[in-house]
Every structure is written in C-alpha cells, then in structure tokens.
Protein backbone atom coordinates (compact mmCIF):
# COMPACT_ATOMS: atom_id res chain seq x y z
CA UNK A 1 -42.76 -104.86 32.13
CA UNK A 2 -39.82 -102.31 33.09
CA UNK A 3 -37.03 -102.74 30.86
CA UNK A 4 -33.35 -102.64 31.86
CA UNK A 5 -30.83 -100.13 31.55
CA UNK A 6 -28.05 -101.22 29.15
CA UNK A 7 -26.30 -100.47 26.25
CA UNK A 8 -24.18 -102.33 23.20
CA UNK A 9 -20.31 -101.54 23.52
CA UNK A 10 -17.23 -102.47 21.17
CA UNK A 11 -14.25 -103.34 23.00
CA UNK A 12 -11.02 -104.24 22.02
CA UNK A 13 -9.14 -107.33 23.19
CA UNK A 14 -7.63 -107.31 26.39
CA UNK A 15 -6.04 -109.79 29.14
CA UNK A 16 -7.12 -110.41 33.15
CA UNK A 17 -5.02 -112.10 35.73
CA UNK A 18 -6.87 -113.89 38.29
CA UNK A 19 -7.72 -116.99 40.65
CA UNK A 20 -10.03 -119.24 39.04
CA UNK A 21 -11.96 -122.08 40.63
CA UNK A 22 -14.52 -124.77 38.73
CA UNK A 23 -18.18 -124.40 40.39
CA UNK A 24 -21.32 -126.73 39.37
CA UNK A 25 -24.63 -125.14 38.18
CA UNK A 26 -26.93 -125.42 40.91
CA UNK A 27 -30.07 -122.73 40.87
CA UNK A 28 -30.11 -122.97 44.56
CA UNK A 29 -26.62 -121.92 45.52
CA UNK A 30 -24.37 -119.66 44.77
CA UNK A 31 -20.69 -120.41 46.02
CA UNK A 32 -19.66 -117.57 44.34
CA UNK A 33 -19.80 -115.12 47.16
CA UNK A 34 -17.91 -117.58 49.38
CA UNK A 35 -15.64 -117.39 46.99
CA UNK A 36 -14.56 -113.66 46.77
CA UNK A 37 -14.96 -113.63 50.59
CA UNK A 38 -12.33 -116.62 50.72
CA UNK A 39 -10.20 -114.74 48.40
CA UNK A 40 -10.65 -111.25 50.17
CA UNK A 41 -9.45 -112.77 53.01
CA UNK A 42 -6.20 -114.90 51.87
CA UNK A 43 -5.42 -111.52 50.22
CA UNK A 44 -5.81 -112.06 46.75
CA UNK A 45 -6.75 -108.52 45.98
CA UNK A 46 -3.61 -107.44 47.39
CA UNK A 47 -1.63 -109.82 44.96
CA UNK A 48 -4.29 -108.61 41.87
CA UNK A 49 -3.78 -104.69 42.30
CA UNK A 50 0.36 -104.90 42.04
CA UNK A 51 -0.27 -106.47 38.60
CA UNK A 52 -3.49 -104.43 37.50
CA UNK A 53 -2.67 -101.71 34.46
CA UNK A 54 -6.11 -100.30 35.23
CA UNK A 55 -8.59 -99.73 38.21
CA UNK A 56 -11.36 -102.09 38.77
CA UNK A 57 -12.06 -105.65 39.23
CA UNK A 58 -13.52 -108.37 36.91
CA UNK A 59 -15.41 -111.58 37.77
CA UNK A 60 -14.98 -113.37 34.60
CA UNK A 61 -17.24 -116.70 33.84
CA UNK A 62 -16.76 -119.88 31.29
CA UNK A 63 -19.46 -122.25 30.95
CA UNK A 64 -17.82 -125.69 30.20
CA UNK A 65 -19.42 -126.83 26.44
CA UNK A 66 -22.33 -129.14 27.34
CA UNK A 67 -21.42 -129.75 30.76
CA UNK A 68 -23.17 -128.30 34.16
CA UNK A 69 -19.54 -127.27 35.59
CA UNK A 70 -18.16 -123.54 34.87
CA UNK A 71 -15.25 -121.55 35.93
CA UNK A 72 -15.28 -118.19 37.29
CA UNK A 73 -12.34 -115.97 38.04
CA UNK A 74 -11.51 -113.06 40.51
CA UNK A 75 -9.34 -110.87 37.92
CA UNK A 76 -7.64 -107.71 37.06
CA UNK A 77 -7.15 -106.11 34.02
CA UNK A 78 -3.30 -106.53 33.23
CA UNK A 79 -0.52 -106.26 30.31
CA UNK A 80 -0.26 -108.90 27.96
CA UNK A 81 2.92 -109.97 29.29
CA UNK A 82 2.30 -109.85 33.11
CA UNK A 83 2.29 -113.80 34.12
CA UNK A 84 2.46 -115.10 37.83
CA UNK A 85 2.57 -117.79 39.86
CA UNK A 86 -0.36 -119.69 40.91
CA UNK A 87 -2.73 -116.91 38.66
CA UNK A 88 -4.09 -117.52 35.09
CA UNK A 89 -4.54 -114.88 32.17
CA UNK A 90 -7.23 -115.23 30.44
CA UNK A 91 -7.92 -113.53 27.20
CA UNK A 92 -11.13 -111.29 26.23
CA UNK A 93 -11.22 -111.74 22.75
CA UNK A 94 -14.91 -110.54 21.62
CA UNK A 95 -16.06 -107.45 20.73
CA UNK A 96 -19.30 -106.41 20.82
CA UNK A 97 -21.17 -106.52 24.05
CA UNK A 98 -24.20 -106.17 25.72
CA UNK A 99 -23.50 -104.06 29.21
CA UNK A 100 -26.31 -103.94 32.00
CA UNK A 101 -25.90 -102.27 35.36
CA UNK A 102 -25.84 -103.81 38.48
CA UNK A 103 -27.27 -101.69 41.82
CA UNK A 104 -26.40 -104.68 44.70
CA UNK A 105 -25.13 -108.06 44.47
CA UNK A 106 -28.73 -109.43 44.97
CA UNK A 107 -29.86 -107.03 41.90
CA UNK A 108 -27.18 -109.54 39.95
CA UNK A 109 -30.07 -112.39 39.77
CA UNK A 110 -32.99 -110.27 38.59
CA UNK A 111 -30.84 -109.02 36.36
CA UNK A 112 -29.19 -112.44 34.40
CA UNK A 113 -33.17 -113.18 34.70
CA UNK A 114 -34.01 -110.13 32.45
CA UNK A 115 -30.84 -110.82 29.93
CA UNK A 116 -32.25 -114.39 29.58
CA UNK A 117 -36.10 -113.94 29.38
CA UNK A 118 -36.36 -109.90 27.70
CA UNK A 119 -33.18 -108.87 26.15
CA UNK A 120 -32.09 -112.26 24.22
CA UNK A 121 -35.77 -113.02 22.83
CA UNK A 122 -37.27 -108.91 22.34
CA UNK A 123 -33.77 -107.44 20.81
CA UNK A 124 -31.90 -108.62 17.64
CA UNK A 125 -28.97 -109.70 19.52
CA UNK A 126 -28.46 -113.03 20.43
CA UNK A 127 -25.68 -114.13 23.39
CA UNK A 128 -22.52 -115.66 21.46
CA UNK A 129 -21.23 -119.01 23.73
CA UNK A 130 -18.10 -117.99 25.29
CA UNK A 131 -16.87 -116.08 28.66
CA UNK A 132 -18.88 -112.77 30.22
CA UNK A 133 -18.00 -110.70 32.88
CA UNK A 134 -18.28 -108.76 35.84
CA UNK A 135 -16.99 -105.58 36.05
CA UNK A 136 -16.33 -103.80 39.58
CA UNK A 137 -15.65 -100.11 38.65
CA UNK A 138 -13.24 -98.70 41.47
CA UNK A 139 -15.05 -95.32 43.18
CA UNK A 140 -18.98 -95.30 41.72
CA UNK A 141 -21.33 -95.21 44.47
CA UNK A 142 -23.94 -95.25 41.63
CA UNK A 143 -23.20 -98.87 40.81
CA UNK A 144 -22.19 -102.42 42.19
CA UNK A 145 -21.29 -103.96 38.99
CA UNK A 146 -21.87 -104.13 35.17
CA UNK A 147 -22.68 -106.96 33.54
CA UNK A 148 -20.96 -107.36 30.26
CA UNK A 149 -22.32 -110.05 27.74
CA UNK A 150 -21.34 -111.37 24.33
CA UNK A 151 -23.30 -110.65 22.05
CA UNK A 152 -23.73 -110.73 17.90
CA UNK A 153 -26.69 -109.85 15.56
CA UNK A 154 -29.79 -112.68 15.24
C-alpha cells in the first residue's frame, strides 16, 4: 500500500472559541458539512475572526466516553481570556501529535481510514482518547486541512 504523508509534532497548550453542536455516529452520514454550511451562513466566521489571535480555523472533535454521540466545534484559536456569549473555549491540552494532510474534504475519509487501519497498528504510536482536530490553514492552495491526532508511544 501507499503510505500517508504525516509527521509527529509537540505543541504547547492552547485555547479555541467556537460553536459546538452534539452529532451521533452514523457511518452513513455526515452532518458535519451541514453544519459549517449552517454556520457559514448565520455568520459565525464573522463572529470567530474578531476573537481569533491567529489565522486559521479548527474543527475540533470529542467522542463522548462509551457512548455513540460526539461533539464537534467550528473554532478559532484565541487568548486564554477571550470568553463570549453563546461560544465555548475549549482547551488543547496534549502534546504530542500525529499531523496528516488533507487535499479535499472527501480526501478527509480515506484519510481517518488510513490513521485507523495503517498508522495506529504499523507505527509505535497509539491514539490517546481525548479531542483531535481539524486545522484550516488560512492561504495554502496546497492543502484543505490537517488532521491533527493525539497520540503517545505503544
């Protein structure tokens, strides 16, 4: 097979502002387009980029412990103190990650599919059980997203 482009990243801990909404794991639909189109067009990016401290938009992702529910949020990277209404912060507290570029949103699949069934059982990493992101970089063509999972040593 073709592996992956990716590579294993420190960072430290930061904050994101966003809209978050609970969605039910379901392999044949994804709401989560709807979502950012929804969002898009009630002008939440507007709202996002006066707060941002930094270029760039994150799609963040919880899985609810044992459950088939998760939350995913439409966020900004922000100060620790910037709060406001009707948005939640949510803190990126792990370090090292696994990063894995994204060419188009349908790429995104094929992609988690490779993470789950190459890179978690042929490397010694193994995924640690709390929140991974998106990350849309602001002007690279190259690029739709990154990928950024949490990872620690088997």
């Amino acid at each position: 097979g073709i592996g992956m482009k990716y590579k294993i990243v420190t960072l430290e801990p930061f904050t994101l502002l966003g809209k978050t909404r609970k969605f039910t794991i379901d392999a044949d639909v994804n709401l989560i387009p709807s979502f950012w189109d929804e969002q898009i067009k009630e002008g939440l990016m507007k709202t996002l980029a006066g707060h941002a401290s930094e270029s760039g938009m994150y799609g963040a992702c919880h899985q609810e412990e044992s459950s088939m529910e998760f939350s995913y949020s439409i966020a900004v990277k922000v100060d620790e103190t910037v709060e406001a209404q009707g948005l939640e912060r949510i803190g990126v507290n792990h370090a090292l990650w696994a990063v894995f570029e994204c060419k188009s949103v349908n790429h995104i699949g094929e992609t988690w599919d490779y993470i789950m069934k190459q890179f978690l059982v042929n490397t010694e990493y193994k995924r640690v059980e709390t929140l991974d992101f998106e990350y849309y970089p602001e002007g690279r063509d190259d690029i739709f997203c990154e990928l950024y999972i949490p990872i620690e040593r088997k």
